[in-house]
Protein backbone atom coordinates (compact mmCIF):
# COMPACT_ATOMS: atom_id res chain seq x y z
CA UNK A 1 107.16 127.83 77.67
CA UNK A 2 103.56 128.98 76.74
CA UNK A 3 102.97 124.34 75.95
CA UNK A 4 103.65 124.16 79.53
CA UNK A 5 101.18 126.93 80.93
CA UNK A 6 98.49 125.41 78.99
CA UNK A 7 95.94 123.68 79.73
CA UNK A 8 95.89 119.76 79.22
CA UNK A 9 94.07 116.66 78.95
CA UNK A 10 94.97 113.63 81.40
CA UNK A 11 92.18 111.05 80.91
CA UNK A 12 89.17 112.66 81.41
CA UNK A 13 90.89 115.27 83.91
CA UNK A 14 91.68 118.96 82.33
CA UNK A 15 94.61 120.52 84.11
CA UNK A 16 94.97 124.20 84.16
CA UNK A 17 98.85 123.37 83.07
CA UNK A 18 101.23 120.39 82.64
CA UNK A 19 103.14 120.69 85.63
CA UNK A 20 102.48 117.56 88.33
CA UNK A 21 103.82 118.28 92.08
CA UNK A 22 105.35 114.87 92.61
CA UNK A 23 104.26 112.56 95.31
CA UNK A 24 106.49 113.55 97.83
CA UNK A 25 105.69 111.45 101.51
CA UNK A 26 104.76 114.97 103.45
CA UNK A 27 105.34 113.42 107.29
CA UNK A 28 101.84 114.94 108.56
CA UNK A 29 99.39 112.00 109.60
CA UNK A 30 100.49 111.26 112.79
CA UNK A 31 97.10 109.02 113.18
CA UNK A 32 96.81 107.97 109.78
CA UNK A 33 94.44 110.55 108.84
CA UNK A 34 93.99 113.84 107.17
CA UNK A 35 95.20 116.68 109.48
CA UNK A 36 94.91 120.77 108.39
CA UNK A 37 98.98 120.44 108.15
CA UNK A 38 98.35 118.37 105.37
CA UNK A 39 96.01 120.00 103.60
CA UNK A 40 97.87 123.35 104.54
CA UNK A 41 100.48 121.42 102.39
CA UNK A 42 98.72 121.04 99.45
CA UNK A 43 97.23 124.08 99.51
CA UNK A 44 100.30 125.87 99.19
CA UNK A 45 101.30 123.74 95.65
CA UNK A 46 98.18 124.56 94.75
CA UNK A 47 98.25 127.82 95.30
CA UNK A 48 101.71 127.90 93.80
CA UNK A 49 100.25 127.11 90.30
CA UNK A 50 100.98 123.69 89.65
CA UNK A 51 98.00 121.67 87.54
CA UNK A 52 97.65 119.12 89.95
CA UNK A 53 99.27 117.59 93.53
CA UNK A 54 99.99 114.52 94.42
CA UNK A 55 98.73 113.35 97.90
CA UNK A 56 101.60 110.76 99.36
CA UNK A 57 101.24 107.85 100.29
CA UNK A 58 97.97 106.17 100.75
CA UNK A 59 98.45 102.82 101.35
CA UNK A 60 95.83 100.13 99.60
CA UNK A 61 96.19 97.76 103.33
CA UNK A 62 97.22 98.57 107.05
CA UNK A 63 100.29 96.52 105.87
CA UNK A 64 101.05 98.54 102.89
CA UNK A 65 102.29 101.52 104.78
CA UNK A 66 105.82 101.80 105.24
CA UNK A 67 104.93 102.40 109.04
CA UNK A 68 101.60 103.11 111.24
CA UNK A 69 101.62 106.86 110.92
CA UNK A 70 100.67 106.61 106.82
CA UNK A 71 97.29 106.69 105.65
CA UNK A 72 95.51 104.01 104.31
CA UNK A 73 92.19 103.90 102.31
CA UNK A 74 89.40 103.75 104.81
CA UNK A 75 85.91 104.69 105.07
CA UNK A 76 87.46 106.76 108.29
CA UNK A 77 89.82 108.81 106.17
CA UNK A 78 87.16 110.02 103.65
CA UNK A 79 85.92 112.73 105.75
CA UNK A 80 89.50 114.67 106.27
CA UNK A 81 90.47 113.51 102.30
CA UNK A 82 87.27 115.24 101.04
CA UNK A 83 88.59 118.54 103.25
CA UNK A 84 91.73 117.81 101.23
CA UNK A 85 90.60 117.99 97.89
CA UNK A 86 88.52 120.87 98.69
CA UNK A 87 90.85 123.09 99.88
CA UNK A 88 93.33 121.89 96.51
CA UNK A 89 90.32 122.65 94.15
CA UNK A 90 89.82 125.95 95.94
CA UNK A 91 93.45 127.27 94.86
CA UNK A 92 92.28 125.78 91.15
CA UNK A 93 94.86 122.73 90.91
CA UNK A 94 93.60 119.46 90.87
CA UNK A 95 94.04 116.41 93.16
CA UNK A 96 95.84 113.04 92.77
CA UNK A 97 96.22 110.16 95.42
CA UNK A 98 99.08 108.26 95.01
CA UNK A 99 97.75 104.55 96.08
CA UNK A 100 99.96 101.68 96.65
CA UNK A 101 101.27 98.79 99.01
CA UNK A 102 104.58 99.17 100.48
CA UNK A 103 105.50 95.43 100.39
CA UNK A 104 108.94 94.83 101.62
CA UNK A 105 109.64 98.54 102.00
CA UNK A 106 106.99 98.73 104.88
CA UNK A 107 108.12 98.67 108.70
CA UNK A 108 106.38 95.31 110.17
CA UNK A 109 107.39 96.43 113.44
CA UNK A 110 105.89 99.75 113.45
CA UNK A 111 102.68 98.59 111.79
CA UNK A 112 102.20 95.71 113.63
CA UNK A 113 101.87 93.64 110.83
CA UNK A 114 103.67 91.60 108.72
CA UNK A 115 105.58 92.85 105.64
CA UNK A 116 104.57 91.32 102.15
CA UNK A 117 107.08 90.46 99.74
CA UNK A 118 107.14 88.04 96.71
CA UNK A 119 109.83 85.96 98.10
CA UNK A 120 110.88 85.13 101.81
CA UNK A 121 113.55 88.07 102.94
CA UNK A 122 114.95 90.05 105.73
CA UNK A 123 113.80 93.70 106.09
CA UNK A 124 116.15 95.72 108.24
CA UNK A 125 113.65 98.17 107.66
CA UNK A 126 111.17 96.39 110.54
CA UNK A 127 113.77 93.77 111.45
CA UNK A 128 112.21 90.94 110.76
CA UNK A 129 111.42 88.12 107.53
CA UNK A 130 108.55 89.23 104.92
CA UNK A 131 105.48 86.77 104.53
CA UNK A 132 105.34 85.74 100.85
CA UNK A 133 101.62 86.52 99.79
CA UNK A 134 100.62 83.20 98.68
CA UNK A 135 97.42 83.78 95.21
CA UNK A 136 94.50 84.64 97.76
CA UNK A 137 96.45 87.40 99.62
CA UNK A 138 97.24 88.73 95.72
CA UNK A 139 93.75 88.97 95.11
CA UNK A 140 93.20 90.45 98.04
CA UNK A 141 95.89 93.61 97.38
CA UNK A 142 94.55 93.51 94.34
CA UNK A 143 91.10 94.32 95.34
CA UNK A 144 92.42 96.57 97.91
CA UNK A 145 93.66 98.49 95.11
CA UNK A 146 90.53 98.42 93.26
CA UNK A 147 88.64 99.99 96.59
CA UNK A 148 91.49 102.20 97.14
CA UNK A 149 90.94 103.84 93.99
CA UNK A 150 86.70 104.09 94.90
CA UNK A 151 87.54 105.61 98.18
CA UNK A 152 89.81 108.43 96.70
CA UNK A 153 86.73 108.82 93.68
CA UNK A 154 84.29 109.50 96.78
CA UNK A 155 86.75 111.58 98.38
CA UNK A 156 86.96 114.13 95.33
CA UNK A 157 90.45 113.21 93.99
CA UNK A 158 90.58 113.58 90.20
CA UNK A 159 93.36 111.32 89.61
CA UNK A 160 94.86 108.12 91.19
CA UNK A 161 98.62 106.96 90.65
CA UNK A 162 99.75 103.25 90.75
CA UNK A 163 102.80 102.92 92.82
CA UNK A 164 104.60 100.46 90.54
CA UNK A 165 108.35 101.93 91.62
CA UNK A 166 110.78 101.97 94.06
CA UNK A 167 110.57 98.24 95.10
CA UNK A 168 107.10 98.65 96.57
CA UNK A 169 105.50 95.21 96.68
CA UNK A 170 104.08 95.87 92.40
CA UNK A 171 107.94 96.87 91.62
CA UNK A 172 109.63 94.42 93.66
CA UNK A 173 107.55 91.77 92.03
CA UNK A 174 109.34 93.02 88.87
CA UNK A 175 112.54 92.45 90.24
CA UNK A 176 114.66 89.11 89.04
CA UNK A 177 116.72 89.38 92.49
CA UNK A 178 113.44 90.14 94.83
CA UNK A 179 110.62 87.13 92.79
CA UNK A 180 112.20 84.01 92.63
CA UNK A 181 108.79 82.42 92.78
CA UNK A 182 107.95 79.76 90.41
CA UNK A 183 104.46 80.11 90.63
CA UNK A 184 102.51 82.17 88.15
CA UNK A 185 103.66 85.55 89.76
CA UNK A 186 107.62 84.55 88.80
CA UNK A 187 109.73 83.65 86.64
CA UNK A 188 109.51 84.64 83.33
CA UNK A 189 108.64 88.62 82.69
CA UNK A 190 105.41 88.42 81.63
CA UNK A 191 104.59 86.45 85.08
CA UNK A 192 106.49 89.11 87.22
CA UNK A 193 104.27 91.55 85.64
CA UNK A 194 100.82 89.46 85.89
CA UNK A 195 100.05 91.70 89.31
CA UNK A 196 100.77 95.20 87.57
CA UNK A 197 98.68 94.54 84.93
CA UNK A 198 96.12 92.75 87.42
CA UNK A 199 96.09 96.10 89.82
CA UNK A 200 95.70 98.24 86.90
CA UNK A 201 93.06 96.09 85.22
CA UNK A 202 91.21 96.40 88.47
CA UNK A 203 91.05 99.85 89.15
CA UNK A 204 90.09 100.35 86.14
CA UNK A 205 86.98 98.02 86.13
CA UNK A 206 86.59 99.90 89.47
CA UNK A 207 86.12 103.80 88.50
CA UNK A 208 85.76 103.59 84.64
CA UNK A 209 86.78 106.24 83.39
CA UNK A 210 85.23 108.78 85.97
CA UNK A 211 88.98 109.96 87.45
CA UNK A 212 92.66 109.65 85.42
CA UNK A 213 94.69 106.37 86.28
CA UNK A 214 98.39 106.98 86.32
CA UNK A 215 101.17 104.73 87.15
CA UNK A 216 104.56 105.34 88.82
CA UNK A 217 106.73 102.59 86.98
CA UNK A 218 110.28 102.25 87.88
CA UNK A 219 112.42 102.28 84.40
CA UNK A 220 115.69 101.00 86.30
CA UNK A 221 116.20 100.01 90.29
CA UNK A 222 119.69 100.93 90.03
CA UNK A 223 120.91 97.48 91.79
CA UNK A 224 122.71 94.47 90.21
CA UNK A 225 120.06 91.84 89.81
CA UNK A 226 117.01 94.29 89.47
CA UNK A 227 114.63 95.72 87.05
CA UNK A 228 116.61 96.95 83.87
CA UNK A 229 115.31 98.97 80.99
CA UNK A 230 114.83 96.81 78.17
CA UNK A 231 112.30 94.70 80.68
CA UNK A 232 111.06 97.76 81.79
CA UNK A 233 110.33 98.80 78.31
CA UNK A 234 108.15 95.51 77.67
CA UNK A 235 106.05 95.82 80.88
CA UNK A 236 105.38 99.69 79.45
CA UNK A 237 104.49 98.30 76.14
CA UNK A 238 102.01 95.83 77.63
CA UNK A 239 100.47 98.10 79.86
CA UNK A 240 99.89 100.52 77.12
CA UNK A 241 98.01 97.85 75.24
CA UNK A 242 95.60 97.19 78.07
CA UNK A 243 94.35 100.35 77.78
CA UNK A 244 94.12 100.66 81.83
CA UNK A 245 96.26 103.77 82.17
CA UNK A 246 96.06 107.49 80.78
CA UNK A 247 99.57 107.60 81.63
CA UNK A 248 102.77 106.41 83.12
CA UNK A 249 105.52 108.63 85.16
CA UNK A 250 108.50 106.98 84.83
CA UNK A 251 110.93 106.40 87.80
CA UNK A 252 113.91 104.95 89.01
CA UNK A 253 115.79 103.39 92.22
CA UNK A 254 114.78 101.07 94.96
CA UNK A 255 113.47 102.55 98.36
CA UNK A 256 114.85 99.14 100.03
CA UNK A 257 118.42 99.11 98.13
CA UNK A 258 119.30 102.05 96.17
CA UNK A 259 117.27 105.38 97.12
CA UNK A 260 120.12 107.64 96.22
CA UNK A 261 119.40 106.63 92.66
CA UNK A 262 116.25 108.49 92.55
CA UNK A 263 117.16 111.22 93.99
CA UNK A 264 120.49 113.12 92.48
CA UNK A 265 122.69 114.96 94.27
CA UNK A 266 124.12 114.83 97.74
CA UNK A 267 123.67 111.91 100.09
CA UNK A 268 123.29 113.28 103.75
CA UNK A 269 124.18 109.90 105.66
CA UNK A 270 124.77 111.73 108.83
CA UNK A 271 121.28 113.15 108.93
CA UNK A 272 119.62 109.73 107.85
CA UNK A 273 121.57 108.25 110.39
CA UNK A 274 120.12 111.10 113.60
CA UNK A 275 116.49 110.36 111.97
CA UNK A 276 116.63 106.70 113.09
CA UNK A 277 117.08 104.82 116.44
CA UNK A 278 118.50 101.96 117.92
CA UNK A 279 120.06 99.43 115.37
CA UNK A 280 118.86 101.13 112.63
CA UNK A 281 120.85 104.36 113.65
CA UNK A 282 124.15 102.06 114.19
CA UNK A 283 123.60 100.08 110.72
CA UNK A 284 123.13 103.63 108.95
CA UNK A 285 126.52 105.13 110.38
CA UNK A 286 128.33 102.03 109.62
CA UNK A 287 127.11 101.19 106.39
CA UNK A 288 125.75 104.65 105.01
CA UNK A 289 127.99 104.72 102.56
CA UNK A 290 127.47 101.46 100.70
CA UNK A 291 122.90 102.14 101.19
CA UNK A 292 123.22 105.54 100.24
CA UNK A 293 125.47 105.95 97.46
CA UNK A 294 126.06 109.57 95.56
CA UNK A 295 124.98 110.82 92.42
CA UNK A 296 125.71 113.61 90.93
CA UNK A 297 122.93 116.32 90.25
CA UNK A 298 122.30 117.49 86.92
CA UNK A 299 118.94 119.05 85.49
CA UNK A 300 116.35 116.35 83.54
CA UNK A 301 118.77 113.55 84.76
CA UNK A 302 115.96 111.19 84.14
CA UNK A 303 115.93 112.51 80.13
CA UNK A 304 118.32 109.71 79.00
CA UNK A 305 116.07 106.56 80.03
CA UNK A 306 112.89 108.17 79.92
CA UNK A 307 113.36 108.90 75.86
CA UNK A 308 113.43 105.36 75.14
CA UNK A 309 109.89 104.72 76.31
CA UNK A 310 109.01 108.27 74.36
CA UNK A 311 110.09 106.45 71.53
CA UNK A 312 108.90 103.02 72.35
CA UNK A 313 105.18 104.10 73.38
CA UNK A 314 102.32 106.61 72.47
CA UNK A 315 100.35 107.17 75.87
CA UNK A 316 100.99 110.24 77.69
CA UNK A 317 103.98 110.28 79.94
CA UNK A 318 105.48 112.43 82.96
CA UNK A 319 108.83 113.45 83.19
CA UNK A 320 110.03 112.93 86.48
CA UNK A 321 114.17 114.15 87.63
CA UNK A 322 115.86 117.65 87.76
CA UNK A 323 112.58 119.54 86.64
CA UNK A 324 113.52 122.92 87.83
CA UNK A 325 113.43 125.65 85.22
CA UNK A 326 112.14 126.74 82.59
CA UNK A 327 114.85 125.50 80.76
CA UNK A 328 114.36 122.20 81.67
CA UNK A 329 110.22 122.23 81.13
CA UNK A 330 110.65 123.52 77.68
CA UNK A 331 113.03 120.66 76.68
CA UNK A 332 110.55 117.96 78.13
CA UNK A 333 108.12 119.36 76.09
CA UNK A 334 110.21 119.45 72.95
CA UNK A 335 111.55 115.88 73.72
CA UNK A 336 107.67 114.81 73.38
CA UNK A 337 106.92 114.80 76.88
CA UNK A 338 102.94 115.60 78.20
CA UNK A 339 103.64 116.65 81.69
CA UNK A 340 106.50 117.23 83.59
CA UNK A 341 106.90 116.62 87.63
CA UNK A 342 108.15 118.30 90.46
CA UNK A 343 109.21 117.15 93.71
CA UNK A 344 112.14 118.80 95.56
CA UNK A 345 112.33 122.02 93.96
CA UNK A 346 108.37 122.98 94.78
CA UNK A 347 109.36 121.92 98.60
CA UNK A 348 111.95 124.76 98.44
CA UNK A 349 109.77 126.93 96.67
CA UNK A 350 105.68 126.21 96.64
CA UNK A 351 105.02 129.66 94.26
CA UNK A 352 107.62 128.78 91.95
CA UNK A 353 105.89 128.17 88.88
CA UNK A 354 104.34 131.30 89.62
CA UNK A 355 107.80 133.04 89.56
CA UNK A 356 108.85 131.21 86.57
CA UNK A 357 105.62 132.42 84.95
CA UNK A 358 106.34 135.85 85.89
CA UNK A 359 110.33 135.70 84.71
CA UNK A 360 111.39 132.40 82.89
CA UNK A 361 115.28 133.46 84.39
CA UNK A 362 113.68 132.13 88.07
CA UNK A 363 116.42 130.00 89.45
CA UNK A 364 115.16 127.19 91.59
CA UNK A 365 116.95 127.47 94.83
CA UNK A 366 117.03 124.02 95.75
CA UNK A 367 120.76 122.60 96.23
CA UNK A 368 119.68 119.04 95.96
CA UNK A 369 121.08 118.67 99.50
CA UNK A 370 118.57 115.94 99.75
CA UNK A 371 118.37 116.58 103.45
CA UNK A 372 114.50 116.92 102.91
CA UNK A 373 114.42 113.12 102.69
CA UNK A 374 115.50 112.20 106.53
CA UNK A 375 112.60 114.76 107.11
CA UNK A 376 110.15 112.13 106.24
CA UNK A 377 110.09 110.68 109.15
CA UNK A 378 108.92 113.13 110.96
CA UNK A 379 107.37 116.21 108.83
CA UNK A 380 108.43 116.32 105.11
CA UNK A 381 109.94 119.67 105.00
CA UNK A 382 112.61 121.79 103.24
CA UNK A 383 115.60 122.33 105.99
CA UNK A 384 116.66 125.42 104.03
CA UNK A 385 113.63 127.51 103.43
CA UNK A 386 113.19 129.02 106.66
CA UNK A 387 109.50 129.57 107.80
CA UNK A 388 106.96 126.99 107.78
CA UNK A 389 104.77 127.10 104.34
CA UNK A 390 101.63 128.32 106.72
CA UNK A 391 104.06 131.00 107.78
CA UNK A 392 105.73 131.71 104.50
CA UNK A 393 102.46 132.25 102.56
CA UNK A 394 101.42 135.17 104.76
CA UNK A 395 104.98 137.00 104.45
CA UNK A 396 104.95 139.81 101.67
């Protein structure tokens, strides 16, 4: 345990400790901007002793937030961001942005705006057909990116993360069943990963090598048709010869097909179903069970495809899935693993590396009910842990 409570180098970034909170959407920008509930949020995983948070999600493009209450990289938002990572420097941790575009997994109807995808489809998540971003709206995202990454630099962040998973519009141009363009964004794999390797290239260019560059990157979407590992492998392998990244946390599942695939354990339909309206409500209590499918919990679940890009590549990478003990930290770090991340677990809990620090026998007492995950739609929060974390940090 003493590799993980030690301090580490991501890029040119030191963390205090290997231990990432994961970006986790936290349901507390009502107007698209910073508010003290948010940074109250951070504060507390920083406090809690992780190395550094990750702020979720800030959208590259109005259009790349999966609906209107998300921020998105603006001169406007710098203000409340730089309050952010003050208050997450303050506790000692340091501060990642997690920056990406939401493609076909954004709500057109809520933002307003159309819905990018790389080929024509229907979202039932805004009810309406994605615009296929013909090569000047790339460059465009891909810029956005690129200024993305300069506005979270001036806000104080440390890091930025890619969002290359989950069928977000970089993943879902990965995808053999999403791109069936025949342009020079589809086809063949090396064309379906042009725009990762384009964003990454970009953000690079933008901030040097002034703050870390990570990238989310989906290892499997967990749907017939999708991303699989061995092509998976190949995009890692070429993004590790750019040189654009310090480091990749690996991923799995699609937000628009699969999401139970990402996250383990139970699959609360009923509450996913009460967190929408209208149609949305009806389509989720009729076809709940086919969208959100079950899979069973079990710690480092990721550990099986993750260890073939350990073995493929040499650049730093985070272990993402079942992270909840000390158990499970010391055997990423034995398995060759430079970080480790934490998502559920640290809602439950904020202080629980501390605890684990303090007794390595800390149980996490997360059930992997998942129920967290309707929550995002209207303030990211654990339904079992009682008080609110402003509450819970002045308790004795």
């Amino acid at each position: 345990m003493n590799t993980v409570f030690t301090p580490a180098q991501l890029g040119p970034v030191t963390l205090r400790n290997r231990v990432i909170k994961a970006a986790t959407f936290e349901g507390r920008t009502p107007d698209a901007l910073v508010t003290d509930d948010l940074i109250e949020f951070h504060r507390a995983h920083a406090a809690g002793g992780v190395g550094m948070t990750t702020v979720a999600y800030c959208a590259v493009a109005p259009e790349g937030r999966t609906d209107r209450h998300q921020i998105w990289m603006r001169p406007e938002a710098v203000p409340g961001l730089r309050r952010l990572t003050a208050a997450i420097h303050t506790e000692g941790a340091a501060a990642s942005a997690q920056i990406g575009h939401a493609g076909p997994v954004a709500n057109a109807a809520s933002n307003r705006l159309p819905a990018l995808a790389p080929s024509r489809l229907f979202s039932p998540l805004g009810t309406a057909w994605t615009v296929r971003p013909d090569a000047a709206d790339l460059q465009r995202v891909i810029r956005a990116f690129a200024d993305a990454a300069l506005t979270a630099e001036t806000a104080g962040f440390d890091a930025v993360e890619l969002h290359f998973g989950h069928n977000y519009l970089i993943s879902s141009f990965f995808s053999p069943l999403l791109n069936r363009r025949r342009d020079g964004y589809g086809g063949s794999l090396a064309n379906r990963a042009r725009l990762a390797r384009e964003v990454a290239q970009s953000v690079r260019e933008a901030v040097g090598g002034r703050i870390a560059v990570l990238a989310k990157l989906n290892m499997d979407d967990g749907v017939v048709g999708g991303l699989r590992l061995e092509e998976s492998l190949q995009i890692g392998r070429w993004l590790e010869a750019d040189g654009t990244l310090d480091a990749l946390e690996l991923t799995i599942g699609s937000s628009l097909l699969n999401p139970m695939y990402l996250f383990h354990g139970d699959a609360p339909r009923a509450a996913f179903a009460k967190a929408f309206s209208g149609p949305m409500r009806w389509g989720m209590r009729l076809g709940g069970r086919f969208f959100l499918r079950e899979y069973p919990y079990r710690e480092a679940y990721m550990l099986g495809l993750a260890r073939q890009f350990r073995y493929e590549l040499k650049m730093p990478l985070v272990l993402l899935g079942g992270i909840t003990s000390a158990e499970s930290m010391r055997l990423a770090m034995n398995e060759g693993f430079e970080f480790v991340a934490m998502g559920r677990a640290l809602l439950r809990q904020p202080d629980l590396l501390l605890r684990i620090q303090e007794n390595e026998q800390t149980p996490s007492l997360c059930t992997h009910c998942n129920k967290c995950m309707p929550s995002i739609f209207s303030r990211t929060t654990c339904v079992l842990a009682g008080p609110d974390l402003r509450t819970a940090q002045t308790q004795p």
